[in-house]
N, C-alpha and C. Protein backbone atom coordinates (compact mmCIF):
# COMPACT_ATOMS: atom_id res chain seq x y z
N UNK A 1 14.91 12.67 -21.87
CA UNK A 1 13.99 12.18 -20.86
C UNK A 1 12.84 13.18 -20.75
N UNK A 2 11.91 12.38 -20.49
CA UNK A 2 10.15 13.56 -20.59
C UNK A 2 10.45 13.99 -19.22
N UNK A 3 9.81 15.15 -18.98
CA UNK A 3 9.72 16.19 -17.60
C UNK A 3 8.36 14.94 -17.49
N UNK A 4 8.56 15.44 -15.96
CA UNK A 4 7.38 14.88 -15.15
C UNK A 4 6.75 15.43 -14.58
N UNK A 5 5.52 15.21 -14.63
CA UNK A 5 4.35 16.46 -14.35
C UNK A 5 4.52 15.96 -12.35
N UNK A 6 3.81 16.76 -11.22
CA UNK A 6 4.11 16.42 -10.31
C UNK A 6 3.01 15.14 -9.80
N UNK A 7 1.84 15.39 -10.56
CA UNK A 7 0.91 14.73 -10.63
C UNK A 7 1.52 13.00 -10.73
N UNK A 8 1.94 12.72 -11.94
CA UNK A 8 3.06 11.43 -12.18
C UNK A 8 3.65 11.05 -11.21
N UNK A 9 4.24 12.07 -10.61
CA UNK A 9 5.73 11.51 -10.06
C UNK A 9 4.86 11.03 -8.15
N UNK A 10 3.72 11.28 -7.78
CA UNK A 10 3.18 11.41 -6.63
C UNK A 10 3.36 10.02 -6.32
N UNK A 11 3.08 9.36 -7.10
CA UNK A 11 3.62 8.00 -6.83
C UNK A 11 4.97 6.98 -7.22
N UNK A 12 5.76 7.67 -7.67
CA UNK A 12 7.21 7.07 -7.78
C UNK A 12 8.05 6.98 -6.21
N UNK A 13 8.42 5.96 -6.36
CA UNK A 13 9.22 5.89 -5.20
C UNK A 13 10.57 6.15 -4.62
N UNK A 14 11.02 6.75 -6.02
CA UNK A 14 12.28 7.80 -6.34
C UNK A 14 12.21 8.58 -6.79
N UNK A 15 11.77 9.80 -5.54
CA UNK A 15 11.75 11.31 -6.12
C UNK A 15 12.76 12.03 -6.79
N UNK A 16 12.74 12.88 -7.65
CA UNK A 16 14.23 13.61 -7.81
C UNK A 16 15.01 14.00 -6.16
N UNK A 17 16.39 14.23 -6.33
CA UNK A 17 17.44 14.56 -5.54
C UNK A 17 16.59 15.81 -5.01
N UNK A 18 16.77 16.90 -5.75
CA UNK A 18 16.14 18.06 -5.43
C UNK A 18 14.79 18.59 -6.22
N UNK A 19 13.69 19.24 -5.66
CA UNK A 19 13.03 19.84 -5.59
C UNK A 19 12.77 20.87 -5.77
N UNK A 20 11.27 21.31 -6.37
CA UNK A 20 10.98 22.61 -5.99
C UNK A 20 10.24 22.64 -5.37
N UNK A 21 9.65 23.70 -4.78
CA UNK A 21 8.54 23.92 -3.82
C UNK A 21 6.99 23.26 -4.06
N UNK A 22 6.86 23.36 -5.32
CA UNK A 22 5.54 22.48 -5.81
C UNK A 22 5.86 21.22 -5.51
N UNK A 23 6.91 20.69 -6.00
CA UNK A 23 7.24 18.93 -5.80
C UNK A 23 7.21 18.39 -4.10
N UNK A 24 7.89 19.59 -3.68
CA UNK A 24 8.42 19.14 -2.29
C UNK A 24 7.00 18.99 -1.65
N UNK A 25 6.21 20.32 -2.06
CA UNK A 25 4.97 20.04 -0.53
C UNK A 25 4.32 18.68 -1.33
N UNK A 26 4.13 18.55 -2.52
CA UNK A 26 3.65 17.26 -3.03
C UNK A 26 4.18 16.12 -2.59
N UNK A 27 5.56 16.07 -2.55
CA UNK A 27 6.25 14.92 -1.69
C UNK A 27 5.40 14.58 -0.45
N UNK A 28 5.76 16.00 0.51
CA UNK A 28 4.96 15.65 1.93
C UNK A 28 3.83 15.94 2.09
N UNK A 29 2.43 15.44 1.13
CA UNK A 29 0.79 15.97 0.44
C UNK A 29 0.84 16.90 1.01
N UNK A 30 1.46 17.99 1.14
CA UNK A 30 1.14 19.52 1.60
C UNK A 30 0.83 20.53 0.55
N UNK A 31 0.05 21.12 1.03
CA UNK A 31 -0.42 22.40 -0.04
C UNK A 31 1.02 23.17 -0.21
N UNK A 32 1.72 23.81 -1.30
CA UNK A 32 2.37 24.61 -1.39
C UNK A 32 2.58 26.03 -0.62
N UNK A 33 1.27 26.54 -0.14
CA UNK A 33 1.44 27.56 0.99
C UNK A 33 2.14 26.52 2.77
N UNK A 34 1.29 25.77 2.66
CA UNK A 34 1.88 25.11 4.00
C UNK A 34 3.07 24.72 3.81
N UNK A 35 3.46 24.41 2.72
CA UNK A 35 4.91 23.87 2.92
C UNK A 35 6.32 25.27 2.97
N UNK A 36 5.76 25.93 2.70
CA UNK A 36 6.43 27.24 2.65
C UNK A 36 6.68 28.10 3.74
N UNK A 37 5.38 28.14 4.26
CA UNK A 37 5.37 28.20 5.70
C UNK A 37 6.12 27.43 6.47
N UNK A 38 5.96 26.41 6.84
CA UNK A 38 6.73 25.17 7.63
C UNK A 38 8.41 25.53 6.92
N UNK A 39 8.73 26.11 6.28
CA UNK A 39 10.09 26.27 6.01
C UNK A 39 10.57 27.44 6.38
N UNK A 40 9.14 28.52 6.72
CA UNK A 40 9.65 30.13 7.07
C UNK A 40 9.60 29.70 8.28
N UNK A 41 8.76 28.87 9.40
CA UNK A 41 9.03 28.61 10.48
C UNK A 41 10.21 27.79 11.31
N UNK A 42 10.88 27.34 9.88
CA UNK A 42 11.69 26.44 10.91
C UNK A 42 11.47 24.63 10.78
N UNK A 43 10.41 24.40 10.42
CA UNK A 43 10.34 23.01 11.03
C UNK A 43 10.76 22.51 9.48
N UNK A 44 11.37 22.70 8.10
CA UNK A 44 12.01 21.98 7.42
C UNK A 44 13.15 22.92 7.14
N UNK A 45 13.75 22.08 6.08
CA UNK A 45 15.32 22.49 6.25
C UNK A 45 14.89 23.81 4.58
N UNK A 46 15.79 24.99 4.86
CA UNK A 46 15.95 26.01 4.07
C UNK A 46 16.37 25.41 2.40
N UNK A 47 15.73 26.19 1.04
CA UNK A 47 15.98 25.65 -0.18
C UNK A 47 18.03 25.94 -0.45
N UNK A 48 18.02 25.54 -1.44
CA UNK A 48 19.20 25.80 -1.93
C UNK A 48 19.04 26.55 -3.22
N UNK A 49 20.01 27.59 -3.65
CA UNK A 49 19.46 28.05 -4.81
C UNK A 49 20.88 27.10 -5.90
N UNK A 50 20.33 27.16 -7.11
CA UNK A 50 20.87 26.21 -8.27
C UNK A 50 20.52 26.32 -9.38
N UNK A 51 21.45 26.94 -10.17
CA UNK A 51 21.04 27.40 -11.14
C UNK A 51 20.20 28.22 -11.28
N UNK A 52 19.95 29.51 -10.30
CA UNK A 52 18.89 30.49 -10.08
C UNK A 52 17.59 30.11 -9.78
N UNK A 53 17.51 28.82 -9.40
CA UNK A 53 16.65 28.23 -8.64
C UNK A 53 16.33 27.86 -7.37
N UNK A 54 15.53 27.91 -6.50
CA UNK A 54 15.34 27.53 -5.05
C UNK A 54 14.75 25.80 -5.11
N UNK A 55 15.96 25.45 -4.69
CA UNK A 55 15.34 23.67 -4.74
C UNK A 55 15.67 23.11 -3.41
N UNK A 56 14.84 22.18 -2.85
CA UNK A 56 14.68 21.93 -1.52
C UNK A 56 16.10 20.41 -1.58
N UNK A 57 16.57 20.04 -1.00
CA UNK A 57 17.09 18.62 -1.20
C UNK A 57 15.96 17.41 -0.71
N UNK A 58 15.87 16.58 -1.21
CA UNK A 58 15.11 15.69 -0.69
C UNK A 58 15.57 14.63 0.52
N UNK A 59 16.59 14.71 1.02
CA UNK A 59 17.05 13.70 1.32
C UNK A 59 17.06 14.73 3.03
N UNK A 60 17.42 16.42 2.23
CA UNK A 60 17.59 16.82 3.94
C UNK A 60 16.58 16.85 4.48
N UNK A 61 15.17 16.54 3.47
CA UNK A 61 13.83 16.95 4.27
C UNK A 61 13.33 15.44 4.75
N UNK A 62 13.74 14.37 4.32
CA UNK A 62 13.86 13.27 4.63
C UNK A 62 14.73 12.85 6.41
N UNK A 63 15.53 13.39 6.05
CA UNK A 63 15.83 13.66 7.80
C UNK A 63 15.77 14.25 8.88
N UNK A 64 15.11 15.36 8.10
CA UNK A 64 14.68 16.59 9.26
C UNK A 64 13.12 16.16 9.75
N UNK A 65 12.64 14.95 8.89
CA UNK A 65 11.49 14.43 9.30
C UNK A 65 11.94 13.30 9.85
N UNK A 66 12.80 12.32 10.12
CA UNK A 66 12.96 11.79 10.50
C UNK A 66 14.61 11.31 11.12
N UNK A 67 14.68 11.78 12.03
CA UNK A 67 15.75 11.82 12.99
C UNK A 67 17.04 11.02 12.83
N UNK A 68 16.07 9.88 13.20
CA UNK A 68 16.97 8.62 13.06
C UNK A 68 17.54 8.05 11.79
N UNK A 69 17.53 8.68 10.70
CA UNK A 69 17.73 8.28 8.66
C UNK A 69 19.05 9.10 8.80
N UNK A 70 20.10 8.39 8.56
CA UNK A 70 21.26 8.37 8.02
C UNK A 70 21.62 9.60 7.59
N UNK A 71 22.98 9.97 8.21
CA UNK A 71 23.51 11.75 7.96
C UNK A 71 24.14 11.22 6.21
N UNK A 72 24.26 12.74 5.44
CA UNK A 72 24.93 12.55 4.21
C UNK A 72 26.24 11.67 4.27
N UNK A 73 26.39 11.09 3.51
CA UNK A 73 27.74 9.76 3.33
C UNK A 73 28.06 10.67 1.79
N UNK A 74 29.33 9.28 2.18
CA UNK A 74 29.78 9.50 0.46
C UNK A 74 28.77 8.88 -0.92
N UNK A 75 27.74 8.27 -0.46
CA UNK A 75 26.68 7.77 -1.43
C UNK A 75 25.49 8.84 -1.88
N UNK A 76 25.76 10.03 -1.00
CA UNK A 76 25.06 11.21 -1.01
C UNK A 76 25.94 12.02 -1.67
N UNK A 77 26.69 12.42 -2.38
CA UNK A 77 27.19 13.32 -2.80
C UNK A 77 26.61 14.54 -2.52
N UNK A 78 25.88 14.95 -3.51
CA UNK A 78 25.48 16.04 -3.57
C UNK A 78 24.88 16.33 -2.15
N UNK A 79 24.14 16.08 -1.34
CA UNK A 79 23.99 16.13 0.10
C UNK A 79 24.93 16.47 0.87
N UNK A 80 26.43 15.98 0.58
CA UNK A 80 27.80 16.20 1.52
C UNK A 80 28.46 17.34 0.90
N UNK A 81 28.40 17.72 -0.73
CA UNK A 81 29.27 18.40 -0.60
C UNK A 81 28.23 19.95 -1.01
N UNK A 82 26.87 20.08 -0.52
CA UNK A 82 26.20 20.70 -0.03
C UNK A 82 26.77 21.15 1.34
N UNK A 83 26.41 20.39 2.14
CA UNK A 83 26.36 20.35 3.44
C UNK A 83 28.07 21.05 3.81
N UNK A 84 29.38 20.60 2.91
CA UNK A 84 30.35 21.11 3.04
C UNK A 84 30.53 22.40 1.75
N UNK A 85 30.04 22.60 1.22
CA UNK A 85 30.31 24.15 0.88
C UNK A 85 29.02 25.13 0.28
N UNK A 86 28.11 24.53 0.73
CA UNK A 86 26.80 25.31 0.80
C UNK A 86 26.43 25.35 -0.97
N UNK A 87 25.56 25.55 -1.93
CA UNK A 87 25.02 25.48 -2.64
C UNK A 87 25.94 26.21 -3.49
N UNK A 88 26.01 27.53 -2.96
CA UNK A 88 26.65 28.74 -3.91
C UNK A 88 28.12 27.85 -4.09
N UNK A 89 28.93 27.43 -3.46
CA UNK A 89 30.07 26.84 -3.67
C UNK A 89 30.53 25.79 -4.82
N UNK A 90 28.87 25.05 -5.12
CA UNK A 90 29.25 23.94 -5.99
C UNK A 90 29.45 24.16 -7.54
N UNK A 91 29.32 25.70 -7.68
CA UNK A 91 29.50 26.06 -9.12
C UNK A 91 30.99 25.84 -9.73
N UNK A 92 30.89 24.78 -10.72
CA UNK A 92 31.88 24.41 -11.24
C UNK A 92 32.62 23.24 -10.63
N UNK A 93 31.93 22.79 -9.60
CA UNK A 93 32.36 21.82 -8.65
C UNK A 93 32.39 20.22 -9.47
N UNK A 94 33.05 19.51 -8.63
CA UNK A 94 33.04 17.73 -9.83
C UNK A 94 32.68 16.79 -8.97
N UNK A 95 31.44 16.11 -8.65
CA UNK A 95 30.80 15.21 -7.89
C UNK A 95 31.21 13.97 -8.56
């Protein structure tokens, strides 16, 4: 499968699961400094690291913007078993 530039993907309506910081503030048209900020302040949810990477989930920033959108289920996997053993935990883990 071709990588996707973020440019491409600005209009897909199925973002990847997780993120990086370029994608994410692109998700929410934010400049990459603002979105970074807004995460050192508090008002989105903290990255996960993965694979020595810092990737945002999409789904938690999806609810931390909006309240009322559905807590992780079992259709979320990776969201639940995030949420139940934190990022560092899922190494070697079987979704």
């Amino acid at each position: 499968m071709a990588r996707r530039s973020i440019e491409t993907m600005h209009g897909l309506p199925n973002w990847p699961l997780m993120l990086t910081a370029a994608a994410a503030a692109a998700f929410l048209s934010l400049t990459e400094s603002d979105f970074v900020t807004a995460v050192r302040h508090g008002e989105l949810p903290p990255p996960r690291e993965i694979a020595g990477k810092r990737l945002w989930s999409r789904p938690e920033i999806e609810r931390c913007l909006d309240p009322a959108s559905p807590q992780p289920t079992q259709s979320d996997p990776i969201a639940a078993a995030i949420a139940a053993h934190g990022a560092r935990g899922l190494r070697g883990a079987t979704l």
